[in-house]
Structures are given as structure tokens and as C-alpha cells.
N, C-alpha and C. Protein backbone atom coordinates (compact mmCIF):
# COMPACT_ATOMS: atom_id res chain seq x y z
N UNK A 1 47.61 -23.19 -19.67
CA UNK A 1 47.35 -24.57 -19.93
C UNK A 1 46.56 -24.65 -21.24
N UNK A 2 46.70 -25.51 -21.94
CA UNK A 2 46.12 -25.88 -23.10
C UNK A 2 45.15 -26.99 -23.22
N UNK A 3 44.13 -26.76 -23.77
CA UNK A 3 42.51 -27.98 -23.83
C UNK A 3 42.37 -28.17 -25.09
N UNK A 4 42.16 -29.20 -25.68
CA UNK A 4 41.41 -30.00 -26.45
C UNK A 4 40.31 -29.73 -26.76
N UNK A 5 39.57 -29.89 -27.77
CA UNK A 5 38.43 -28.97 -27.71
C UNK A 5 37.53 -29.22 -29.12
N UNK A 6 36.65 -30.36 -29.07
CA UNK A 6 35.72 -30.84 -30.05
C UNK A 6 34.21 -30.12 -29.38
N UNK A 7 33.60 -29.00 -30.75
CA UNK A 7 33.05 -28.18 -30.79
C UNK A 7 31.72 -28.25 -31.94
N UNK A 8 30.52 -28.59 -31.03
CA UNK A 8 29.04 -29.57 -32.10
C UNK A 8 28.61 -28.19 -32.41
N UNK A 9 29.01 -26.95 -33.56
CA UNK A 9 28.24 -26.08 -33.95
C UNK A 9 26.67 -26.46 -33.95
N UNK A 10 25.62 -25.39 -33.61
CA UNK A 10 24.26 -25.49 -34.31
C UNK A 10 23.33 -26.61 -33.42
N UNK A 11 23.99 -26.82 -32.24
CA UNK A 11 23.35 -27.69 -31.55
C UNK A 11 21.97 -27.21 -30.45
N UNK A 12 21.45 -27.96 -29.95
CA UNK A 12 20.10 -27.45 -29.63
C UNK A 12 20.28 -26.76 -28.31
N UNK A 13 21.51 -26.75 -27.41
CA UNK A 13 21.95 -25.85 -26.41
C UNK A 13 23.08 -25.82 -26.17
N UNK A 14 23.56 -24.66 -25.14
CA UNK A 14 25.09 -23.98 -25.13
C UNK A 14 25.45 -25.25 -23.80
N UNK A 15 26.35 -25.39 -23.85
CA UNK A 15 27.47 -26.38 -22.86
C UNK A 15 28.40 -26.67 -23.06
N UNK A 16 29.36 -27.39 -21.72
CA UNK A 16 30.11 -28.33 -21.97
C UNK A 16 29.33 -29.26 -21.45
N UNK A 17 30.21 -30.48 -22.93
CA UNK A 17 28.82 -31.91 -22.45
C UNK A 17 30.11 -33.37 -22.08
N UNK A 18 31.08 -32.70 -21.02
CA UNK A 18 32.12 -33.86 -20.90
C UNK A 18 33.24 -34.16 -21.93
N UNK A 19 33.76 -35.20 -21.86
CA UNK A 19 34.90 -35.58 -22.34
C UNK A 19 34.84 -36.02 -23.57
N UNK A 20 35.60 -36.38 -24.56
CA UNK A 20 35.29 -37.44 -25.35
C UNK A 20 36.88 -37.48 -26.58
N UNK A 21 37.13 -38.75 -26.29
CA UNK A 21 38.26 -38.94 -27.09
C UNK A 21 39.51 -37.99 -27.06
N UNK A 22 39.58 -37.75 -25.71
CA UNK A 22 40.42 -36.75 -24.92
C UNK A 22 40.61 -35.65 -25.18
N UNK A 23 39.16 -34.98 -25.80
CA UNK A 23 38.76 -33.74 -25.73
C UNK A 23 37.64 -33.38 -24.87
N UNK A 24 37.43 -32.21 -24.82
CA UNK A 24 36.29 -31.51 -24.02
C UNK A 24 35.42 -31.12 -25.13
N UNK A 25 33.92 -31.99 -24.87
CA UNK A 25 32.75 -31.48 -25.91
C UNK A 25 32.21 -30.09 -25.80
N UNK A 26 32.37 -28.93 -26.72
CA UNK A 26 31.47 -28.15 -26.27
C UNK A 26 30.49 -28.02 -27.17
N UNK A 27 29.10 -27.89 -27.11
CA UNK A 27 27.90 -27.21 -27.75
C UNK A 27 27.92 -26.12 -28.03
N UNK A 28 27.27 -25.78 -28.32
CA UNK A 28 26.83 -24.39 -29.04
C UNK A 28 25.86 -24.30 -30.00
N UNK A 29 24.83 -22.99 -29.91
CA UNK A 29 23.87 -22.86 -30.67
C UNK A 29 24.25 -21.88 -31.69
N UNK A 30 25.29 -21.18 -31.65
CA UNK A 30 25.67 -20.68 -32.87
C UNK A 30 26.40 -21.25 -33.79
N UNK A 31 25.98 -20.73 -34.88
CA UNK A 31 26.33 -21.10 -36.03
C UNK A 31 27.94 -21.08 -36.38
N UNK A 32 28.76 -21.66 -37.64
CA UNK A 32 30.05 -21.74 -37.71
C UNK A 32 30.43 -20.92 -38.78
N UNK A 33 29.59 -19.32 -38.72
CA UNK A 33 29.39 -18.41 -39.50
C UNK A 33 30.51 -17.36 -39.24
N UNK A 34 31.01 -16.12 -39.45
CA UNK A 34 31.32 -15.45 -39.01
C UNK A 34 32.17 -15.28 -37.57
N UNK A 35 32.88 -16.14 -37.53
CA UNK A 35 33.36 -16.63 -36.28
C UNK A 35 32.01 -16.50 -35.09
N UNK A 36 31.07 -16.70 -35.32
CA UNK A 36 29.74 -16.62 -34.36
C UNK A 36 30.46 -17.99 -33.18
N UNK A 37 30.40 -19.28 -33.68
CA UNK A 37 30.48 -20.33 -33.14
C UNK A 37 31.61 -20.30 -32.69
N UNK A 38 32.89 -19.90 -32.76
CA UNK A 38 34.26 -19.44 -32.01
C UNK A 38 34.33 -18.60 -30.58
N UNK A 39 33.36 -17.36 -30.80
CA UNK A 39 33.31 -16.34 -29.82
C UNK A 39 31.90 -17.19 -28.90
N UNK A 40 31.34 -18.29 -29.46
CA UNK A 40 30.24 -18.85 -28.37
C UNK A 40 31.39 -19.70 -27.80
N UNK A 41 32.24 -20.75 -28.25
CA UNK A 41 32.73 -21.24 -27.21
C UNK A 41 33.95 -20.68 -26.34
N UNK A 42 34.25 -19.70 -26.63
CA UNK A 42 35.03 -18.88 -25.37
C UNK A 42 34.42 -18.61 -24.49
N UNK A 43 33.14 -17.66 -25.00
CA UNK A 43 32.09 -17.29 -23.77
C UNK A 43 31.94 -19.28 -23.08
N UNK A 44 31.30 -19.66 -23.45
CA UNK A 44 31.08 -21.40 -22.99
C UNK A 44 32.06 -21.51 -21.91
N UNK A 45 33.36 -22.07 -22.22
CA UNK A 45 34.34 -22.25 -21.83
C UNK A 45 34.89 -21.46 -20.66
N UNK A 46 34.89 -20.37 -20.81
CA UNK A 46 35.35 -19.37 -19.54
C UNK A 46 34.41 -19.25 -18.55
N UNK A 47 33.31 -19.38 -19.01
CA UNK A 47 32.20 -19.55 -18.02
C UNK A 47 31.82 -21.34 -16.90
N UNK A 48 32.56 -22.09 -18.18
CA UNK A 48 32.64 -23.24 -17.09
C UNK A 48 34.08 -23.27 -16.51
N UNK A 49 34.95 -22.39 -16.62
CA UNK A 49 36.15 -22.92 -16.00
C UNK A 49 36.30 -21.58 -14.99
N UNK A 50 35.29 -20.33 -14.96
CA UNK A 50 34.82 -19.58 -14.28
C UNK A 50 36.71 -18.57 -14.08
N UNK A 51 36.57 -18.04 -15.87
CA UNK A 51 37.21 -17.29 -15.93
C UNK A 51 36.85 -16.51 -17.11
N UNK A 52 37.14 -14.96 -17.41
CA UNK A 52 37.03 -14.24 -18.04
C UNK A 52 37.16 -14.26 -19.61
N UNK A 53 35.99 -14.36 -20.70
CA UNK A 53 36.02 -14.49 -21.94
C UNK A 53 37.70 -14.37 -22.71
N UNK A 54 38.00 -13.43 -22.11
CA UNK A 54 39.41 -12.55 -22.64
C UNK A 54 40.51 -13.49 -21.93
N UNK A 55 40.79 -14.22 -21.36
CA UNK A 55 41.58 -14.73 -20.39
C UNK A 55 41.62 -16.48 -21.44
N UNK A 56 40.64 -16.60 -22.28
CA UNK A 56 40.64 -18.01 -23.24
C UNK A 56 41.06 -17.44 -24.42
N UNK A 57 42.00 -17.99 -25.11
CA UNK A 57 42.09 -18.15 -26.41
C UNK A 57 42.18 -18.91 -27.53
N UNK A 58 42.10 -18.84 -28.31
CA UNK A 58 41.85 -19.90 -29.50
C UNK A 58 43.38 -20.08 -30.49
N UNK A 59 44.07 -21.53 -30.08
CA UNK A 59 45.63 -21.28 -30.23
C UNK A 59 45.59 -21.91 -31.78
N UNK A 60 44.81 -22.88 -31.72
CA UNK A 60 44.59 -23.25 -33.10
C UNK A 60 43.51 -24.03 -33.53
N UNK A 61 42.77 -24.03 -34.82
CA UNK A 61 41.47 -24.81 -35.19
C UNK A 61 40.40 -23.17 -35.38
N UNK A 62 40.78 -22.76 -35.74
CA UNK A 62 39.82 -21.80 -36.14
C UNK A 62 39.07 -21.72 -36.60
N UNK A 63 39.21 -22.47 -37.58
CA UNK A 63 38.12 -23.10 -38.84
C UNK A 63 37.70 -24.76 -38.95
N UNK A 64 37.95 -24.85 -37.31
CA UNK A 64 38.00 -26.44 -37.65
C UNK A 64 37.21 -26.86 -36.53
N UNK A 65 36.44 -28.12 -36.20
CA UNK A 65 35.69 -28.34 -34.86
C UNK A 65 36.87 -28.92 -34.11
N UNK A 66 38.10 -29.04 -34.31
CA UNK A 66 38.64 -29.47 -33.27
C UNK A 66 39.00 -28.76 -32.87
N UNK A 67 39.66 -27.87 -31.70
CA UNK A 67 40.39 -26.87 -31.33
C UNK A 67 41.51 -26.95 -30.19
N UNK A 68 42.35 -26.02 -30.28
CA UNK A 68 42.81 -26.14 -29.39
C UNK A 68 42.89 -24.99 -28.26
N UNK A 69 42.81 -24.43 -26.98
CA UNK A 69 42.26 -23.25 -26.42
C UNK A 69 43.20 -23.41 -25.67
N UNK A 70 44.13 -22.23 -24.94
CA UNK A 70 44.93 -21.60 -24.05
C UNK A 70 44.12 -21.08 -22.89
N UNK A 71 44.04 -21.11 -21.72
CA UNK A 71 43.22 -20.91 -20.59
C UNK A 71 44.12 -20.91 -19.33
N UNK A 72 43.97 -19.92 -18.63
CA UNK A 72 44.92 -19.50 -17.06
C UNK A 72 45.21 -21.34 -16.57
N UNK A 73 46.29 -21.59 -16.27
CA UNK A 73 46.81 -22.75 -15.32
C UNK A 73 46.15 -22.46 -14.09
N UNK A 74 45.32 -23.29 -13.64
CA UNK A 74 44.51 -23.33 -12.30
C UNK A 74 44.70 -23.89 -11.71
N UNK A 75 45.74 -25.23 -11.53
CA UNK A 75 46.06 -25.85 -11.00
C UNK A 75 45.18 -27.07 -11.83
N UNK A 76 44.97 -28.38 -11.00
CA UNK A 76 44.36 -29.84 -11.49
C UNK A 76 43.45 -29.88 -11.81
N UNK A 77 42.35 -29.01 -10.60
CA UNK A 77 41.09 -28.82 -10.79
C UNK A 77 40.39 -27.91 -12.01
N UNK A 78 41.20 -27.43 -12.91
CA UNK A 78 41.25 -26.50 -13.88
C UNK A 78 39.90 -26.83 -15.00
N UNK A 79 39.74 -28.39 -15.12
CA UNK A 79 38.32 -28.78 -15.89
C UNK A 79 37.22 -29.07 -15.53
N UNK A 80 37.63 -29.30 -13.55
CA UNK A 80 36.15 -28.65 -13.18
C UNK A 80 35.21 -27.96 -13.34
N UNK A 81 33.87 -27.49 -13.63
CA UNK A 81 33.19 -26.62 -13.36
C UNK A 81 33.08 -25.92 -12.37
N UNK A 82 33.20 -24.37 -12.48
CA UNK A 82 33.20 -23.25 -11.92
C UNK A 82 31.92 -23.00 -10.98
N UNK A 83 31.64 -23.21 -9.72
CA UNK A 83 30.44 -23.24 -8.86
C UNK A 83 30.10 -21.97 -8.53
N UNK A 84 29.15 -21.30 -9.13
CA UNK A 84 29.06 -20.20 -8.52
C UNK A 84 28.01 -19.69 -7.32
N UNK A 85 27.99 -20.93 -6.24
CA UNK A 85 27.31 -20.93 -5.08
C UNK A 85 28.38 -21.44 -3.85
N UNK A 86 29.18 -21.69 -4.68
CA UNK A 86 30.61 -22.28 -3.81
C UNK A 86 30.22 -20.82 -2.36
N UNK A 87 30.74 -21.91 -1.77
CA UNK A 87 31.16 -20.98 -0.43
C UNK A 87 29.96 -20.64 0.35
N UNK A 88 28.39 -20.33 -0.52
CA UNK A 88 27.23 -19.99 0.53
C UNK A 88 27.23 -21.00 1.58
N UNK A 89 26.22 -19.89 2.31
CA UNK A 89 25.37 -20.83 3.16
C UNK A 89 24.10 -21.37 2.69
N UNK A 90 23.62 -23.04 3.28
CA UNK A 90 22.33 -22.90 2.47
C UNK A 90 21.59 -21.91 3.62
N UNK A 91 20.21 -21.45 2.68
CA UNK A 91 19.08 -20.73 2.99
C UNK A 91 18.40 -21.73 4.04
């Protein structure tokens, strides 16, 4: 599946911060140096869609804040956030 993907280099923390203009905002505190700010929002991204850095890719916008990212088909729920308490019991 393919995402949309408006990307605030240099911002004051790492996230996704929702939707916007039918993209997905992501943050990031790295810079748009050295592909620094590219390899932060994969890590970002795979971590909210609670899949493996290597498993996202960057299909096009490389050099650009808009992007576009390739990511496993998960079905609907795919832009959910990834719970990683899903399933406990509470304490």
C-alpha cells in the first residue's frame, strides 16, 4: 500500500502528528541532511504502523517534504497506530 507523506524536518519531536491535506504529517528531529531526515521517517513510520524499518520504503520525494512511502497492505486499519500493550492484561 502506498501513503502520502508531508514530512516537518528539524522539528522539536519525532511523530506522526495526523492527517493533513490527505497526507500523513510526520515530524522529525533530524535534519534534511544526508538523508538523516529520510531514514528518521522510516524508523517514525514503521514504528507507528508497527512494522519493520526495512519493510517501508521511500517510492518517491526523496528530496522533497512530500513523499510518497510503500508499506505492507494491512488491511484498513493499516494507519492506525501500532499498540504495543494490545492484548495485556491490566496490572
Amino acid at each position: 500500500m502506498r501513503i502520502a507523506v508531508r514530512v516537518i524536518p528539524r522539528s522539536s519531536r519525532d511523530g506522526v502528528d495526523g492527517e493533513r491535506d490527505g497526507r500523513l504529517v510526520v515530524r522529525t528531529t533530524a535534519p534534511p541532511v544526508d538523508d538523516a531526515a529520510n531514514d528518521a521517517v522510516v524508523r517514525i513510520v514503521a514504528t507507528h504502523l508497527g512494522v519493520r524499518p526495512r519493510e517501508v520504503a521511500i517510492v518517491s520525494g526523496q528530496r522533497s517534504r512530500d513523499k510518497v512511502l510503500e508499506v505492507p497492505d494491512s488491511g484498513p486499519s493499516a494507519l492506525t497506530p501500532h499498540d504495543p500493550h494490545a492484548g495485556e492484561l491490566p496490572a
